[in-house]
N, C-alpha and C. Protein backbone atom coordinates (compact mmCIF):
# COMPACT_ATOMS: atom_id res chain seq x y z
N UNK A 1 36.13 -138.31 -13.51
CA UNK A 1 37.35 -137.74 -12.94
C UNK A 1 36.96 -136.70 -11.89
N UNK A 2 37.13 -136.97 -10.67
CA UNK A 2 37.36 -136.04 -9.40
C UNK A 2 38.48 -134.72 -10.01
N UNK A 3 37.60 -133.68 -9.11
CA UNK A 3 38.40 -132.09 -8.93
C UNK A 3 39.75 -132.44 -8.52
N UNK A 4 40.97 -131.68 -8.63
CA UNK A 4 42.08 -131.88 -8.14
C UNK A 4 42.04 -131.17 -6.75
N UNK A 5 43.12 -131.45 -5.98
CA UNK A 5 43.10 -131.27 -4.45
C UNK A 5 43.43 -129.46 -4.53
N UNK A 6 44.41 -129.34 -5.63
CA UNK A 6 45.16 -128.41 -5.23
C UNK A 6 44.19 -127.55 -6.65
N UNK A 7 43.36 -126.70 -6.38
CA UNK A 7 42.68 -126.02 -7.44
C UNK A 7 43.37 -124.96 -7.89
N UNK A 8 44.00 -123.83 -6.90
CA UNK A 8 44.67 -122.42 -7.20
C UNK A 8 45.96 -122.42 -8.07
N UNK A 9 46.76 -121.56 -8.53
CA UNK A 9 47.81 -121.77 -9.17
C UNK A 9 48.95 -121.85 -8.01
N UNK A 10 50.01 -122.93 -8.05
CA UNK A 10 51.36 -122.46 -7.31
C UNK A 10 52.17 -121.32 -7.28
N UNK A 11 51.85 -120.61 -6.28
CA UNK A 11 52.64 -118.90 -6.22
C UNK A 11 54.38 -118.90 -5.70
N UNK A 12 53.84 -120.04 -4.95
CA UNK A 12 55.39 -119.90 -4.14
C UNK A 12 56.20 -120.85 -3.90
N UNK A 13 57.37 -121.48 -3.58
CA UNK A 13 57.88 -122.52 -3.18
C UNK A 13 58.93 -122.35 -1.90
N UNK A 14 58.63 -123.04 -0.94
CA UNK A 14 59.15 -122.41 0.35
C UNK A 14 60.39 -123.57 0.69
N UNK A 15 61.20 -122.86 1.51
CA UNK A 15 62.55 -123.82 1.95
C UNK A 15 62.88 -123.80 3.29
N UNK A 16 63.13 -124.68 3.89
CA UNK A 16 63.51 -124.02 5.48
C UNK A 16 64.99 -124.33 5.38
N UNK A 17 65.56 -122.93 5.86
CA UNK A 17 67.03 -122.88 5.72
C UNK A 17 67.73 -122.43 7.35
N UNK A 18 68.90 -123.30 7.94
CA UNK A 18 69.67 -123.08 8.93
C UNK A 18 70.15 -121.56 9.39
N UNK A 19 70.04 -121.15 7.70
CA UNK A 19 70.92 -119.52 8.28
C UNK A 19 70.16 -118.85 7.40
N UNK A 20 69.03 -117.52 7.20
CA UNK A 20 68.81 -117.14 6.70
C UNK A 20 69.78 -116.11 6.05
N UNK A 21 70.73 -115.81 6.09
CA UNK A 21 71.71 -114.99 4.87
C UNK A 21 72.35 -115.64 4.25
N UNK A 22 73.05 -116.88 4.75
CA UNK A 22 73.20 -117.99 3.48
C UNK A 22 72.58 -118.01 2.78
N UNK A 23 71.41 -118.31 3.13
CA UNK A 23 69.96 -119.03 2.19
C UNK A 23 70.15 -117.90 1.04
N UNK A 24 69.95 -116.82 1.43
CA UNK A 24 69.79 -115.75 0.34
C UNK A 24 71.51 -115.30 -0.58
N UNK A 25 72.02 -115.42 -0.07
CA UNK A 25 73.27 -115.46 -0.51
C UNK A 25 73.22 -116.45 -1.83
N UNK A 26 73.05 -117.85 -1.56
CA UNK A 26 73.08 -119.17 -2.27
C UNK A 26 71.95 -118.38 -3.24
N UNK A 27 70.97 -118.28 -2.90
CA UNK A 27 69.66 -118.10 -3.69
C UNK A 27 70.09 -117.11 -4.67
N UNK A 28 70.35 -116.30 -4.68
CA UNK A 28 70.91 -115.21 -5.42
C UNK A 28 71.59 -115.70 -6.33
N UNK A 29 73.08 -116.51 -5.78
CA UNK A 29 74.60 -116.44 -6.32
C UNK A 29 73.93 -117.43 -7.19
N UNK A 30 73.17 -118.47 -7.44
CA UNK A 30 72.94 -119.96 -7.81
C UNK A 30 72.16 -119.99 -8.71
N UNK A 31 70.72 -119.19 -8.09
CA UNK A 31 69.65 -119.65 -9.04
C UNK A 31 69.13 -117.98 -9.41
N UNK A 32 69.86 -116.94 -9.16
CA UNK A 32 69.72 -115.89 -9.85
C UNK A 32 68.31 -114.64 -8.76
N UNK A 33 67.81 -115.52 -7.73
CA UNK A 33 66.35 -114.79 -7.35
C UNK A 33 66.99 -114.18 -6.61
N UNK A 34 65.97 -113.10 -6.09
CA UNK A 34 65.96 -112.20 -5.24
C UNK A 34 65.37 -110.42 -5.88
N UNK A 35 65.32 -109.55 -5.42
CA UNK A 35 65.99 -109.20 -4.01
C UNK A 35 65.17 -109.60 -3.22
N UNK A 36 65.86 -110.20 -2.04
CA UNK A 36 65.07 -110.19 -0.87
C UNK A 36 64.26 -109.73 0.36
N UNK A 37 63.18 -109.42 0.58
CA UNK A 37 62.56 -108.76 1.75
C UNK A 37 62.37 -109.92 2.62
N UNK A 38 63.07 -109.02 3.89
CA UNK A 38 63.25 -109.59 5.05
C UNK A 38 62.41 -109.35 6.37
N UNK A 39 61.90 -110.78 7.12
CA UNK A 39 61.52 -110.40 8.62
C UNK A 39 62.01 -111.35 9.18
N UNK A 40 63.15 -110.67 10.08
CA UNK A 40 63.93 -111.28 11.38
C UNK A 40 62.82 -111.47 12.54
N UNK A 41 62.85 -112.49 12.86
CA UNK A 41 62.46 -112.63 14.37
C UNK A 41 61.06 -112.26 14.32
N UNK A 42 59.94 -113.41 13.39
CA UNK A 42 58.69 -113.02 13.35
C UNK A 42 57.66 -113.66 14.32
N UNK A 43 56.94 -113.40 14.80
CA UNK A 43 55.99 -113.88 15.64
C UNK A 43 54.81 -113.89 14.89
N UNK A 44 54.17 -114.94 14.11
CA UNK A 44 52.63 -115.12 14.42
C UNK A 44 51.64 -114.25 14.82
N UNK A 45 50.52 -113.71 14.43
CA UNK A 45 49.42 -113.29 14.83
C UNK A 45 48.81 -114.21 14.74
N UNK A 46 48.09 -114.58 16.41
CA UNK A 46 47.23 -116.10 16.29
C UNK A 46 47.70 -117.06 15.72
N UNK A 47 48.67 -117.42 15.91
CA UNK A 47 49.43 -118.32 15.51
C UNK A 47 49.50 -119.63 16.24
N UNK A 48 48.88 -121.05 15.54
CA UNK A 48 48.30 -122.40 15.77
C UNK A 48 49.83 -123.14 15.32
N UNK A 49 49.85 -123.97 16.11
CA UNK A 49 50.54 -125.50 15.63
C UNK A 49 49.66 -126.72 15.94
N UNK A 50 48.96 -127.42 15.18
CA UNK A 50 48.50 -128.75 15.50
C UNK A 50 47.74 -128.43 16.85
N UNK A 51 46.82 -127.26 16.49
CA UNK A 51 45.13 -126.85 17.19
C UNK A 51 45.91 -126.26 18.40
N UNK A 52 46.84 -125.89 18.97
CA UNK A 52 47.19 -125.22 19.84
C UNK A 52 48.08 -123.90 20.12
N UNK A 53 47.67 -122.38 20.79
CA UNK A 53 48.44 -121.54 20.51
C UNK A 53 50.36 -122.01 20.38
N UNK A 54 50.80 -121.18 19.08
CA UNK A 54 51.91 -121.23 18.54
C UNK A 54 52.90 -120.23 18.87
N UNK A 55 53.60 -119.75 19.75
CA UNK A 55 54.84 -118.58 20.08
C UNK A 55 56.22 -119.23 19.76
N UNK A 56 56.44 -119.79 18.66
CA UNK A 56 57.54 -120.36 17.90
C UNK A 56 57.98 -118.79 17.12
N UNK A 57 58.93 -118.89 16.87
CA UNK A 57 59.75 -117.45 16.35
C UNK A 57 60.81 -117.86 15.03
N UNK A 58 60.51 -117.11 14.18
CA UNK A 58 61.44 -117.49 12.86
C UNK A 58 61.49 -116.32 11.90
N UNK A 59 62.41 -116.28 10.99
CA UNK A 59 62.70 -115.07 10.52
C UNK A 59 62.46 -115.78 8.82
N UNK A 60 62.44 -114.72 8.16
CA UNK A 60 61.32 -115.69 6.88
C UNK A 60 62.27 -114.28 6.01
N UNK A 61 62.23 -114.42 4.51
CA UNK A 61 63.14 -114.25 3.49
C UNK A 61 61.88 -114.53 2.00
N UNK A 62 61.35 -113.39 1.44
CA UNK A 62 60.62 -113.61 0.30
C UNK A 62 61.15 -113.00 -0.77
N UNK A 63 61.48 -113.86 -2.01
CA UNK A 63 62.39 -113.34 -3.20
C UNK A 63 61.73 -113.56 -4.31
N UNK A 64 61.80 -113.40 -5.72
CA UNK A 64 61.71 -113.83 -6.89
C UNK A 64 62.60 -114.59 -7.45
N UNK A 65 61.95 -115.93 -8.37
CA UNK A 65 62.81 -116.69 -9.36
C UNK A 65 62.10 -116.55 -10.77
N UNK A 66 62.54 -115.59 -11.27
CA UNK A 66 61.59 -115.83 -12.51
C UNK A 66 59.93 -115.74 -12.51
N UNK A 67 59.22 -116.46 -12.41
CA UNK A 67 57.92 -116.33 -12.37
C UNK A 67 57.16 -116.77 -10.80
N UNK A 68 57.96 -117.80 -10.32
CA UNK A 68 57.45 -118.59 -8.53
C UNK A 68 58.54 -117.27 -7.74
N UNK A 69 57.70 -117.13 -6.77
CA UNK A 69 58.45 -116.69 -5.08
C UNK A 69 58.57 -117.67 -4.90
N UNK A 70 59.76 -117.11 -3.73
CA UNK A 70 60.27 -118.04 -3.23
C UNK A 70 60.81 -117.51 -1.62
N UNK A 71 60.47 -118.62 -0.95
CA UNK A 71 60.71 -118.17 0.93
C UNK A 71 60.98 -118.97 1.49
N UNK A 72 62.25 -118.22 2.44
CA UNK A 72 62.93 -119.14 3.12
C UNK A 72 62.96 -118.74 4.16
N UNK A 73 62.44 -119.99 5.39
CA UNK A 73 62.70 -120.02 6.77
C UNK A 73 63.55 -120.13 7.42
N UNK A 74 63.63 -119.57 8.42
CA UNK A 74 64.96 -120.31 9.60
C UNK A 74 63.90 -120.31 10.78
N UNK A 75 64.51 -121.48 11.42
CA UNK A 75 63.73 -121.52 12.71
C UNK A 75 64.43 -120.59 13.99
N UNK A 76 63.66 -120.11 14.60
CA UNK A 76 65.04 -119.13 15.45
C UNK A 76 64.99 -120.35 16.76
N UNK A 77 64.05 -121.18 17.08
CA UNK A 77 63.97 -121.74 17.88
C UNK A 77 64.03 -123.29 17.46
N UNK A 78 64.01 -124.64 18.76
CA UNK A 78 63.99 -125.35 18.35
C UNK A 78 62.23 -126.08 18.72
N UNK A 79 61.26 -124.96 19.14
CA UNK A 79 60.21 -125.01 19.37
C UNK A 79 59.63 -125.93 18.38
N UNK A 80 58.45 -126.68 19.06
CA UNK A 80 57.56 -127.70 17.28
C UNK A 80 57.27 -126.93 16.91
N UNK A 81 57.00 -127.22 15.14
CA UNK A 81 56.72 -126.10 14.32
C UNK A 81 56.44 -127.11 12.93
N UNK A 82 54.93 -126.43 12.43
CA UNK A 82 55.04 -126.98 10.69
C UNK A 82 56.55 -127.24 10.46
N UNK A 83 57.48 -126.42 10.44
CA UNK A 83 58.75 -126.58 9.90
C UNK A 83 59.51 -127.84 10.54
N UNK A 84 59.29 -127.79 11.99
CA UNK A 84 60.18 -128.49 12.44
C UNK A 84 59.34 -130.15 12.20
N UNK A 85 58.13 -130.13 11.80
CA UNK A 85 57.64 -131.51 11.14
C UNK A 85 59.02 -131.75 10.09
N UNK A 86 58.92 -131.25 9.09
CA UNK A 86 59.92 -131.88 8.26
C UNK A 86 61.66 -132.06 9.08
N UNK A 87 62.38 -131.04 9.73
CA UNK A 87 63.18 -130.53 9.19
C UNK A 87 64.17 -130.25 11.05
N UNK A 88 64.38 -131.56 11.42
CA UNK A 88 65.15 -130.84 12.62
C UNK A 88 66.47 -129.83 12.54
N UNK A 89 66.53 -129.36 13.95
CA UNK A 89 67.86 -128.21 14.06
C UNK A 89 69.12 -128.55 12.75
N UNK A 90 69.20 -128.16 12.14
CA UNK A 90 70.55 -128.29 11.78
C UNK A 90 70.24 -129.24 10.09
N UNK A 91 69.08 -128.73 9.61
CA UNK A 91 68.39 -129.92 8.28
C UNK A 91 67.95 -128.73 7.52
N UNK A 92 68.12 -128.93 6.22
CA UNK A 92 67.20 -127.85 5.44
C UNK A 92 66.72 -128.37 4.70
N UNK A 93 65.77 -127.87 3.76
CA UNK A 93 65.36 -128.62 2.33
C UNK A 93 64.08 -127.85 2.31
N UNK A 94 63.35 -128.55 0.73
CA UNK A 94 61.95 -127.95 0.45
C UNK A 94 61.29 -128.47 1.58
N UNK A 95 59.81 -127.30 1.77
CA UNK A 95 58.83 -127.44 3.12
C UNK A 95 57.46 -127.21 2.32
N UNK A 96 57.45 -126.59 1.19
CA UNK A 96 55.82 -126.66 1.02
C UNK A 96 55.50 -125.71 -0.09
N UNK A 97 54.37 -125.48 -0.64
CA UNK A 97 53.96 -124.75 -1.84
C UNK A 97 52.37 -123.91 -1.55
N UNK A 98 52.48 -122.66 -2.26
CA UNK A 98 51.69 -122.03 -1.49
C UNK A 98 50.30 -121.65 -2.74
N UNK A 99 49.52 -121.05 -2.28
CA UNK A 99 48.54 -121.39 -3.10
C UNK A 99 47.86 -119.59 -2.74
N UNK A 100 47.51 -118.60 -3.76
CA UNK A 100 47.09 -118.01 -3.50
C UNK A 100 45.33 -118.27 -3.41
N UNK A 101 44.21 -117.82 -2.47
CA UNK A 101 43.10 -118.38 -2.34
C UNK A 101 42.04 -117.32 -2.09
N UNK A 102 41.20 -116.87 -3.07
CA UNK A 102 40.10 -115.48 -2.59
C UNK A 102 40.13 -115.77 -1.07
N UNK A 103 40.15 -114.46 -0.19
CA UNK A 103 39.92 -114.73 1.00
C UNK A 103 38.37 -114.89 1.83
N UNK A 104 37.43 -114.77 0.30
CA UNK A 104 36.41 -115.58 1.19
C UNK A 104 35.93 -116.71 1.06
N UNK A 105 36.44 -117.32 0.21
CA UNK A 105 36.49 -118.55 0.08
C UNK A 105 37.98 -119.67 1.13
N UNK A 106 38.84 -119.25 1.96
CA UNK A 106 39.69 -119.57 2.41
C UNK A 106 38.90 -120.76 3.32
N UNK A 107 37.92 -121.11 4.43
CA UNK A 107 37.34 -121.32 5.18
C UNK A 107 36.72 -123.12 4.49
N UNK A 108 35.76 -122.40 2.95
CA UNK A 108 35.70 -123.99 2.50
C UNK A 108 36.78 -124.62 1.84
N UNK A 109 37.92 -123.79 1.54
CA UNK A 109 38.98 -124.37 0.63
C UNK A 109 39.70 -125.03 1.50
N UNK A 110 39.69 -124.58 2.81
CA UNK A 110 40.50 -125.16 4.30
C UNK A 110 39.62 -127.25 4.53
N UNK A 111 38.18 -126.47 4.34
CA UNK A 111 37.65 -127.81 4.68
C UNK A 111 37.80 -128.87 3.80
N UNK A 112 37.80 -128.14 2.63
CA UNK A 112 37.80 -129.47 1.41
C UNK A 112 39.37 -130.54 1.41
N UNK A 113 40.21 -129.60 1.94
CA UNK A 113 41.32 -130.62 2.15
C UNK A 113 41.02 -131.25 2.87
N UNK A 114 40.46 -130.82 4.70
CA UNK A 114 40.21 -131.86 5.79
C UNK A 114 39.42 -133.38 5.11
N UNK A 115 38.04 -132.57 4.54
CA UNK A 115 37.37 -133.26 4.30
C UNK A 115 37.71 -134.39 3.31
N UNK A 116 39.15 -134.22 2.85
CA UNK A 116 39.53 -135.44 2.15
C UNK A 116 40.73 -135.92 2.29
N UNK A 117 40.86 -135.47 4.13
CA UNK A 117 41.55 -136.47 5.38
C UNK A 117 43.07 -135.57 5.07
N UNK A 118 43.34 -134.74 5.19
CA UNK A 118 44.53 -133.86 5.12
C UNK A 118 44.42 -132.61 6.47
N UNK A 119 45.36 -132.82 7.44
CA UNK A 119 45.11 -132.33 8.84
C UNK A 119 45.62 -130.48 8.69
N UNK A 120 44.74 -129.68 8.92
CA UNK A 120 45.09 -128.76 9.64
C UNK A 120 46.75 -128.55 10.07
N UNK A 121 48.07 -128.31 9.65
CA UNK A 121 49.02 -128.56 10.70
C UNK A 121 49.08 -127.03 11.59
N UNK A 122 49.12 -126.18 10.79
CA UNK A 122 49.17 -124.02 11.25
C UNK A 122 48.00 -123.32 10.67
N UNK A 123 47.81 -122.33 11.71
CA UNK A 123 47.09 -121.29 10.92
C UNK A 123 47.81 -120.15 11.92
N UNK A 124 47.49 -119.36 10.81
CA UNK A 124 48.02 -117.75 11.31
C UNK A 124 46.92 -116.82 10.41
N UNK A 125 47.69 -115.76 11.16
CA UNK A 125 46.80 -114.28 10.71
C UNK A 125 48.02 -113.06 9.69
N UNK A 126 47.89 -113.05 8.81
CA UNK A 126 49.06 -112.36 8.02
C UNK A 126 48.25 -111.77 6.70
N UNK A 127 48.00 -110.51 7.16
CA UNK A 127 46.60 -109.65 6.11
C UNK A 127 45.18 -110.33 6.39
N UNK A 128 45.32 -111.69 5.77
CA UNK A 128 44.41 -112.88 5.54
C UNK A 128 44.71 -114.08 6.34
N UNK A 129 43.62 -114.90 6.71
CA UNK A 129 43.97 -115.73 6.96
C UNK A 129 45.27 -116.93 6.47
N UNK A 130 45.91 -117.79 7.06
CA UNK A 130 46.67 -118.70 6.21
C UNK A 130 46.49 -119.84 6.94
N UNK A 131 46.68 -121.25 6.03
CA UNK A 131 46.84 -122.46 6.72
C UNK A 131 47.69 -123.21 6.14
N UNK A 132 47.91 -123.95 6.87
CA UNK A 132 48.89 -124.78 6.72
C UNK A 132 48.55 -126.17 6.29
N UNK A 133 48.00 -127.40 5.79
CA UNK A 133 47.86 -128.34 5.52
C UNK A 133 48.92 -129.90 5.01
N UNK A 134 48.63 -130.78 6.01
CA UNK A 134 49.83 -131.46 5.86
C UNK A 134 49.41 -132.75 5.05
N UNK A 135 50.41 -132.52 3.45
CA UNK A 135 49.87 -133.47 2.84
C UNK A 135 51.39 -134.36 2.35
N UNK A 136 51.67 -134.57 3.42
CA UNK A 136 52.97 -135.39 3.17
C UNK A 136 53.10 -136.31 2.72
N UNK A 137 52.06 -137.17 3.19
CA UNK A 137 51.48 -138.53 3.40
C UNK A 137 51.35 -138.87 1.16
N UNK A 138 50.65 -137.88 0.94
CA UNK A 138 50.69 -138.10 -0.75
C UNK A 138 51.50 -137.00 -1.88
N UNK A 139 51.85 -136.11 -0.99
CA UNK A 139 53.18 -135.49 -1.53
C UNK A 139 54.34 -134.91 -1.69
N UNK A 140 54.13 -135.33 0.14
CA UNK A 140 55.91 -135.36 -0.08
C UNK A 140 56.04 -134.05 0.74
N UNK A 141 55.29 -132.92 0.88
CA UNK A 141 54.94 -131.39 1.56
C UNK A 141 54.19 -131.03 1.51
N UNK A 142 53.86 -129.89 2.46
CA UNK A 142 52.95 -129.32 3.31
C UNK A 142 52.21 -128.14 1.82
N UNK A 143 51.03 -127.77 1.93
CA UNK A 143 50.50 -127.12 1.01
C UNK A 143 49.85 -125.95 1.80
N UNK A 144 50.17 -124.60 1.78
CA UNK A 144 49.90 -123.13 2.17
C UNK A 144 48.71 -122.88 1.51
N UNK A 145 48.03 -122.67 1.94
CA UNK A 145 46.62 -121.94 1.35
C UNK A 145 46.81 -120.74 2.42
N UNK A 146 46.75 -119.56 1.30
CA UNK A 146 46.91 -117.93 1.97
C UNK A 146 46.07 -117.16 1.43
N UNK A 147 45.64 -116.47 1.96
CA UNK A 147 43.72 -115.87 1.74
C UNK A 147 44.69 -114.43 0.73
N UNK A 148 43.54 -114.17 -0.30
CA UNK A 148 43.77 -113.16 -1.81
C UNK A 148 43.39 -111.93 -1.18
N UNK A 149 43.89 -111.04 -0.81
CA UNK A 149 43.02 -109.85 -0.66
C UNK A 149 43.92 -108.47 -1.37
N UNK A 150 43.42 -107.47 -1.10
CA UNK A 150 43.85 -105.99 -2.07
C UNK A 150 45.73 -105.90 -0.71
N UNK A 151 45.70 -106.36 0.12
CA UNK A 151 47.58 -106.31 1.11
C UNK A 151 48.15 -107.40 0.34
N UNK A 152 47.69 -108.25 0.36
CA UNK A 152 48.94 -109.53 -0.46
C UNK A 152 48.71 -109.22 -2.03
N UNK A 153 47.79 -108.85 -2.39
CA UNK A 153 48.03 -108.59 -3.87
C UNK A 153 49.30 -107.76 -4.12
N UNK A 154 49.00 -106.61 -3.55
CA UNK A 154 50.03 -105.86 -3.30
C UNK A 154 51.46 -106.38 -2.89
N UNK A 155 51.64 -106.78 -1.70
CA UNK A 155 52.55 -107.75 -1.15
C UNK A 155 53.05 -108.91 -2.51
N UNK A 156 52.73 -109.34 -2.94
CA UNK A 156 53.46 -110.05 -4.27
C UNK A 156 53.31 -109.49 -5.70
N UNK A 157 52.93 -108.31 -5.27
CA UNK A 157 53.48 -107.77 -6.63
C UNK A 157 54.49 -106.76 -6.77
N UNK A 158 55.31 -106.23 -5.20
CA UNK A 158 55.92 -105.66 -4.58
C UNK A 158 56.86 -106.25 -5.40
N UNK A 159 57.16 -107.79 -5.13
CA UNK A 159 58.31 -108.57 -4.56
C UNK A 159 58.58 -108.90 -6.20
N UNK A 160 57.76 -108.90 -6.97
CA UNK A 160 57.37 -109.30 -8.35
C UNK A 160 58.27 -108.16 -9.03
N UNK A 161 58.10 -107.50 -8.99
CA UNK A 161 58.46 -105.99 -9.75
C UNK A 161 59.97 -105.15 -9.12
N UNK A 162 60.29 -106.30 -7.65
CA UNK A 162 61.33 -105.63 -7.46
C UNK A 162 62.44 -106.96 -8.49
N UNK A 163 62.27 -108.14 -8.51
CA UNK A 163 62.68 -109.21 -9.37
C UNK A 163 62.75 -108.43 -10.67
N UNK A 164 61.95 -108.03 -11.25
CA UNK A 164 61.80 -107.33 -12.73
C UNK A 164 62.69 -106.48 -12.79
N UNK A 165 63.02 -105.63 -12.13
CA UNK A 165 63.50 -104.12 -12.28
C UNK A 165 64.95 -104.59 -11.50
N UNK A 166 65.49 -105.54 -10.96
CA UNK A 166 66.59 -105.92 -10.15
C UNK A 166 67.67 -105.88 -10.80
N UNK A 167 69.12 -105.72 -10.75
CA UNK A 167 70.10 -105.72 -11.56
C UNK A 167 71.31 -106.84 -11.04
N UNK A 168 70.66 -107.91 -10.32
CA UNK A 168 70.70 -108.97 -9.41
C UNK A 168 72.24 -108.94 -8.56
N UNK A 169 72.38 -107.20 -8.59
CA UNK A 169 73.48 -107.25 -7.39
C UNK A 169 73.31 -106.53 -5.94
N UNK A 170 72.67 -105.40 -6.84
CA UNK A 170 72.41 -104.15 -5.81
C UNK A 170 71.09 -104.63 -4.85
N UNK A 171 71.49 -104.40 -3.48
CA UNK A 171 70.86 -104.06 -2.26
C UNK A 171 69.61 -105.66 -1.98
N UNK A 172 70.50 -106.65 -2.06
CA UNK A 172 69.81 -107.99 -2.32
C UNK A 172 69.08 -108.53 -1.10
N UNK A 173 69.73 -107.84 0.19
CA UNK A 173 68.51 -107.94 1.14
C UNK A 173 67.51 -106.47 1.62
N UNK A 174 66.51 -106.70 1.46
CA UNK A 174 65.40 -105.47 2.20
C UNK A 174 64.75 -105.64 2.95
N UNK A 175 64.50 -104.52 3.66
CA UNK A 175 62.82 -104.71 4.56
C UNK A 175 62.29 -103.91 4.19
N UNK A 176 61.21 -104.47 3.76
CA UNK A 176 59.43 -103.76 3.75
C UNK A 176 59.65 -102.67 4.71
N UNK A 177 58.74 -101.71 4.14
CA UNK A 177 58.43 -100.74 5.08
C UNK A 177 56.96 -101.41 5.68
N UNK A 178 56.03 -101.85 4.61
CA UNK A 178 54.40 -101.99 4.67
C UNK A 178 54.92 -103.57 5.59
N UNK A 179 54.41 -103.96 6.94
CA UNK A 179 54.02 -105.35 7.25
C UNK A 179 52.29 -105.35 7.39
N UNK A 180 52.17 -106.47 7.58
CA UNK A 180 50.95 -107.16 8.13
C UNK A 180 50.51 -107.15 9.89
N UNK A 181 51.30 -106.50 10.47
CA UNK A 181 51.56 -105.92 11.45
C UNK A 181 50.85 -104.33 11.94
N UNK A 182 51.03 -103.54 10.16
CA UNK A 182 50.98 -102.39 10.56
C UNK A 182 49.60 -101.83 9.60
């Protein structure tokens, strides 16, 4: 029996949504997650689509359900995009599952997918490296490998503990003070 593709645990489950305050609205009212931290109108650091610089713009939504995060996109543009692989203007649905990954190991964990014919689709710079990998072809969505370091530890345990301590009414959208930016 061969290693499995996907070695790390599933951290997250991502959605690309038309309106990001719906999304969170629904998310909340439905399936109970949140609160939400918000970035409107994000740009990429070094940001790739399918091996070429990426200036696609989207505003992204990270919540709690119980034990998985959960994040939801909007495209602000109708620019190509990982997202817009699945999911033209005006389409939503699941987009992919994320994988937390030591960040020095990110580099062979990147290759071992190639190397067993699964393309590169994004990479960006967000604390750690991240990629994007498109494994549609055998499941259906895209698989996030996002590099482990002492900012995203932090960063999901933020989001973890605001889920815990939440009284799932009060102040259901936020912004971070801390980005990856700063």
């Amino acid at each position: 029996m061969r290693e499995p593709l996907i070695r790390y645990p599933i951290v997250q489950y991502a959605y690309v949504v038309e309106d990001l305050d719906a999304g969170i609205k629904h998310w909340v009212e439905v399936m109970g997650a949140g609160p939400f931290f918000v970035s409107r109108n994000h740009r990429g650091r070094d940001h790739t689509y399918r091996g070429t610089p990426d200036e696609a713009v989207f505003s992204y939504a990270f919540g709690q359900a119980g034990p998985a995060q959960i994040q939801l996109i909007q495209c602000m543009d109708s620019s190509p995009s990982v997202y817009r692989d699945m999911f033209a203007p005006g389409v939503e649905g699941f987009h992919h599952v994320a994988c937390l990954v030591p960040a020095a190991d990110m580099p062979s964990e990147v290759a071992r997918f190639v190397d067993a014919g699964y393309e590169v689709a994004s990479t960006l710079h967000s604390y750690v490296p991240v990629a994007y990998l498109d494994c549609r072809g055998t499941l259906g969505f895209f698989v996030e490998l996002h590099g482990l370091n002492e900012d995203v530890e932090e960063l999901f345990t933020e989001i973890r503990e605001a889920h815990e301590n939440w009284d799932g009414v009060t102040e259901p959208v936020r912004v971070r003070n801390k980005t990856s930016s700063k």
